[in-house]
Protein backbone atom coordinates (compact mmCIF):
# COMPACT_ATOMS: atom_id res chain seq x y z
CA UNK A 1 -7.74 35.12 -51.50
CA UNK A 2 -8.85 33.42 -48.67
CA UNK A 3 -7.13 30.47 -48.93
CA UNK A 4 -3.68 32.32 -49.39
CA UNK A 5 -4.44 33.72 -45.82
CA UNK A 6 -5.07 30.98 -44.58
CA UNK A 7 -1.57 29.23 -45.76
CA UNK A 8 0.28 31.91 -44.45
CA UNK A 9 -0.39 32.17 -40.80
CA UNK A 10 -0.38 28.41 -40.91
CA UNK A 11 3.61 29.20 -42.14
CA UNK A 12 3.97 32.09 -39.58
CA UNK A 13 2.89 29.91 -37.16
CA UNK A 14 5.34 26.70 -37.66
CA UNK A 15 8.96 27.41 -37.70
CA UNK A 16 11.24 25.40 -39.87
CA UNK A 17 12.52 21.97 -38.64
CA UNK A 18 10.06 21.95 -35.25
CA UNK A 19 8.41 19.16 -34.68
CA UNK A 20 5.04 18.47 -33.63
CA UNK A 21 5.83 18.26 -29.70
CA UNK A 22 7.58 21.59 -29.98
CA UNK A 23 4.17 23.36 -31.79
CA UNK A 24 2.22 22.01 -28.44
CA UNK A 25 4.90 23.08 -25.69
CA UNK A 26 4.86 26.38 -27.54
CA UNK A 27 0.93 26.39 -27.87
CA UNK A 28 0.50 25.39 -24.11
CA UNK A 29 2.71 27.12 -22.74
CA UNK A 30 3.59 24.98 -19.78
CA UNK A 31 4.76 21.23 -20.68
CA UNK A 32 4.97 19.22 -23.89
CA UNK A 33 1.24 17.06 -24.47
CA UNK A 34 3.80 14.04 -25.68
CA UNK A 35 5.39 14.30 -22.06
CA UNK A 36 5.19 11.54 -19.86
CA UNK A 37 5.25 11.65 -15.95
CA UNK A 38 5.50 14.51 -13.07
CA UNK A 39 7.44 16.79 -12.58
CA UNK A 40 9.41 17.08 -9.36
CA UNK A 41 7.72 20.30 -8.40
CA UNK A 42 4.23 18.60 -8.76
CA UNK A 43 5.19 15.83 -6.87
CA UNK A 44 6.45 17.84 -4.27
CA UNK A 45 3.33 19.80 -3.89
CA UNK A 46 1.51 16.46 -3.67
CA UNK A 47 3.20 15.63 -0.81
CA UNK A 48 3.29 18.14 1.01
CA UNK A 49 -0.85 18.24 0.74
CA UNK A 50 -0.90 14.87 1.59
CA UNK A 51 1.30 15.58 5.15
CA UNK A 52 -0.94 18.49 6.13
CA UNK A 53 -3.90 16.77 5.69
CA UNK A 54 -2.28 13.68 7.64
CA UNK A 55 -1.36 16.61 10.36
CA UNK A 56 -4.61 17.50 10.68
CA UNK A 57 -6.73 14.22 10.35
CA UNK A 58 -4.29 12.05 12.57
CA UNK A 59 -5.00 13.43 15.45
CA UNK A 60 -8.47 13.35 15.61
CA UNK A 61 -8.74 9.86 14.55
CA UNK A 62 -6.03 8.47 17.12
CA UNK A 63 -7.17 10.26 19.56
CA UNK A 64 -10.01 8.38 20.17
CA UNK A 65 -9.33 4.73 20.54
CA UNK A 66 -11.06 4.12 24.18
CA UNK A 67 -14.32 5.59 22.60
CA UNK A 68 -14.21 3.58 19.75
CA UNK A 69 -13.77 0.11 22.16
CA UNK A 70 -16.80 1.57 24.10
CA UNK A 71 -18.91 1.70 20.85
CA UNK A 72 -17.86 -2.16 20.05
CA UNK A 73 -18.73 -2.96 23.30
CA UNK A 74 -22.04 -1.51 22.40
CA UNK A 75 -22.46 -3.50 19.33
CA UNK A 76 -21.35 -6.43 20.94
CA UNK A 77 -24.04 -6.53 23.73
CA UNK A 78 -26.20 -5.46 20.77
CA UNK A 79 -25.39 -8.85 18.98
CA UNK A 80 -25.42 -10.45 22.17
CA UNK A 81 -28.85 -9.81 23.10
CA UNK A 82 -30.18 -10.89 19.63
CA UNK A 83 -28.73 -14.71 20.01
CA UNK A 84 -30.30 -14.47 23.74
CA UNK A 85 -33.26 -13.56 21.60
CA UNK A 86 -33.26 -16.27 19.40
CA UNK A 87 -32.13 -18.80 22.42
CA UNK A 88 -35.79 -17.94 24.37
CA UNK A 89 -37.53 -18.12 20.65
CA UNK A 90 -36.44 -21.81 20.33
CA UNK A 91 -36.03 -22.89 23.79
CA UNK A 92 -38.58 -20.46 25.23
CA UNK A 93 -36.55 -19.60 28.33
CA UNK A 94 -32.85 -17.58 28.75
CA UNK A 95 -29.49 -19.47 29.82
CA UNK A 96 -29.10 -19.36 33.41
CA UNK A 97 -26.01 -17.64 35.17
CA UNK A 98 -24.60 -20.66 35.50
CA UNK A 99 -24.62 -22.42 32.05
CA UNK A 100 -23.81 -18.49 30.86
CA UNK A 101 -23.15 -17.32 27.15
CA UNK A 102 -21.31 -20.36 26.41
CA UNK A 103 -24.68 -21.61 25.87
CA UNK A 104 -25.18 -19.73 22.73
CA UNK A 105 -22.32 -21.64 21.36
CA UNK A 106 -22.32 -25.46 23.29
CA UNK A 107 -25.75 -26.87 24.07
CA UNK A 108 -26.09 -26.54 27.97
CA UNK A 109 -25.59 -29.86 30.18
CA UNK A 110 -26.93 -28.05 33.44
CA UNK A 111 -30.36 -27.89 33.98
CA UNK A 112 -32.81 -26.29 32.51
CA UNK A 113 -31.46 -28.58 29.11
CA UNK A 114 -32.99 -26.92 25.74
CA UNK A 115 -34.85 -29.00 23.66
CA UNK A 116 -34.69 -27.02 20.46
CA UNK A 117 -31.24 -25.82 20.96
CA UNK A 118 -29.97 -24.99 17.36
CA UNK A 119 -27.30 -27.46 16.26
CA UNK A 120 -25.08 -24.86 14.73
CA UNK A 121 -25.52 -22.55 18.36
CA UNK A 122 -26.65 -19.00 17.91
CA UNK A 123 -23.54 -17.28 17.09
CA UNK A 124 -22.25 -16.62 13.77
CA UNK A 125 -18.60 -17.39 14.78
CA UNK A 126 -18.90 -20.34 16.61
CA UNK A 127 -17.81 -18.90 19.88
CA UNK A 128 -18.18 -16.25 22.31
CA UNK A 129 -16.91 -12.53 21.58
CA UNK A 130 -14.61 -10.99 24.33
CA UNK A 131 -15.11 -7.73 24.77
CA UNK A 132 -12.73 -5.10 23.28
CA UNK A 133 -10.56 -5.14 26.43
CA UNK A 134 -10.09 -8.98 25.83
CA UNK A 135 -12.05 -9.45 29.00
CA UNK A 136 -15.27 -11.67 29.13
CA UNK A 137 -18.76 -10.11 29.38
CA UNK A 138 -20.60 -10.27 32.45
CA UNK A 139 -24.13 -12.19 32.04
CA UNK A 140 -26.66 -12.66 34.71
CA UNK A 141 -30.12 -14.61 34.08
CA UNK A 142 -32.25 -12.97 35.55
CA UNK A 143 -31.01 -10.09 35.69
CA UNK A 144 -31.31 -7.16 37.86
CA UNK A 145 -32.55 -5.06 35.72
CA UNK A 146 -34.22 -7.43 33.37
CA UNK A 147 -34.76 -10.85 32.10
CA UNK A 148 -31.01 -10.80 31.93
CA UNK A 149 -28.46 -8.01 32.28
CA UNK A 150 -25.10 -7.97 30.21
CA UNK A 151 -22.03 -5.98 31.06
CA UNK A 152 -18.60 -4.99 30.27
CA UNK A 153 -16.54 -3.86 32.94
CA UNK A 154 -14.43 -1.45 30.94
CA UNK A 155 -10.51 -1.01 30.04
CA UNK A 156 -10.06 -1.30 33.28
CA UNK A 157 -11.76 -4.77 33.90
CA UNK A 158 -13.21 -4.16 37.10
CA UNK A 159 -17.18 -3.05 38.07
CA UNK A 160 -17.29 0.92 38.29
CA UNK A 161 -15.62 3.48 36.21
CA UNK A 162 -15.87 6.65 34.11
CA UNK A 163 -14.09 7.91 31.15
CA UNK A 164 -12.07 4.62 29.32
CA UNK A 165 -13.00 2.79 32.53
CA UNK A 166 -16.71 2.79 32.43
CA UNK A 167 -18.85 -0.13 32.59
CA UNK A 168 -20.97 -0.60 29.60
CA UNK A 169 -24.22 -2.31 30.55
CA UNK A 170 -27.28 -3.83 28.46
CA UNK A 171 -30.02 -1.82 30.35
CA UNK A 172 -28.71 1.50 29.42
CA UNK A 173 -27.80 0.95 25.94
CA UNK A 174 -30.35 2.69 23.46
C-alpha cells in the first residue's frame, strides 16, 4: 500500500517529457541548478555595490596622502637611527656632519676613519633613502638635541612648517 503511494506522487510530481533541469527550475523556483553564469540583474547589483563602496572608501583613503609621507618620514628616521646605531656599535663613535649619512653606505675618507666599518655599509639597500618629498634628510653629529639629530624638512623642503609642511625631526619622534 505504501509503496503504491509512494509511486504516485513520484508520477504527480514529474510531468511527461521534462527533463531533469526542468524538475530543479521548477523545484527551486528561481534558476535552473544545470545553469551556468550570472545573470545580468546579479551582475548589475554587483556593481553597483562595488561603486558605493568605492564612493565611500575613496575618499578617505586619497584624502590623506601628506599624512601618509609624514608617517614614512617617521619610519625612515626610524631606520635611520638603527644603522647610526649599528655604525657607533662597530666603530664606537657617530659620522660627523661632514662625512654625513653617506657614511652608512661608503666608508668615510674624512677623519675620524672607522676601523670596523662593515664592508657591505649599514643599509640594506646600498644607499641612502630620500625622504618622501625626494629631498635629502638633514643629519647633524652632534646634534642639538642629542648625539645626533635627524630631520626632514617637509613637502615643502624648507626648515619650519605645519600641516603637509612640517618638519619631522628625530628628537620628537616616539
Amino acid at each position: 500500500m505504501k509503496d503504491r503511494m509512494q509511486r504516485k506522487r513520484r508520477r504527480s510530481t514529474k510531468r511527461a517529457g521534462e527533463s531533469s533541469c526542468a524538475r530543479s527550475f521548477r523545484a527551486l523556483a528561481f534558476r535552473p541548478a544545470c545553469a551556468a553564469g550570472f545573470t545580468l540583474i546579479e551582475l548589475m547589483v554587483v556593481i553597483v555595490i562595488l561603486g558605493i563602496l568605492a564612493g565611500l572608501i575613496a575618499p578617505r583613503i586619497m584624502g590623506r596622502p601628506e599624512e601618509a609621507k609624514q608617517v614614512k618620514a617617521r619610519v625612515q628616521i626610524g631606520s635611520l637611527e638603527t644603522a647610526l646605531k649599528l655604525y657607533k656599535l662597530d666603530n664606537g663613535f657617530y659620522p660627523t656632519t661632514e662625512q654625513g649619512l653617506q657614511a652608512l653606505v661608503e666608508k668615510p675618507e674624512i677623519e675620524p676613519i672607522p676601523q670596523s666599518w662593515r664592508d657591505r655599509g649599514y643599509l640594506e639597500k646600498g644607499k641612502v633613502p630620500l625622504d618622501p618629498w625626494k629631498n635629502e634628510f638633514v643629519y647633524l653629529s652632534p646634534g642639538v638635541h642629542g648625539d645626533y639629530d635627524l630631520i626632514s624638512y617637509g613637502a615643502d623642503g624648507a626648515e619650519g612648517g605645519e600641516k603637509k609642511n612640517q618638519d619631522i625631526r628625530s628628537w620628537e619622534i616616539e
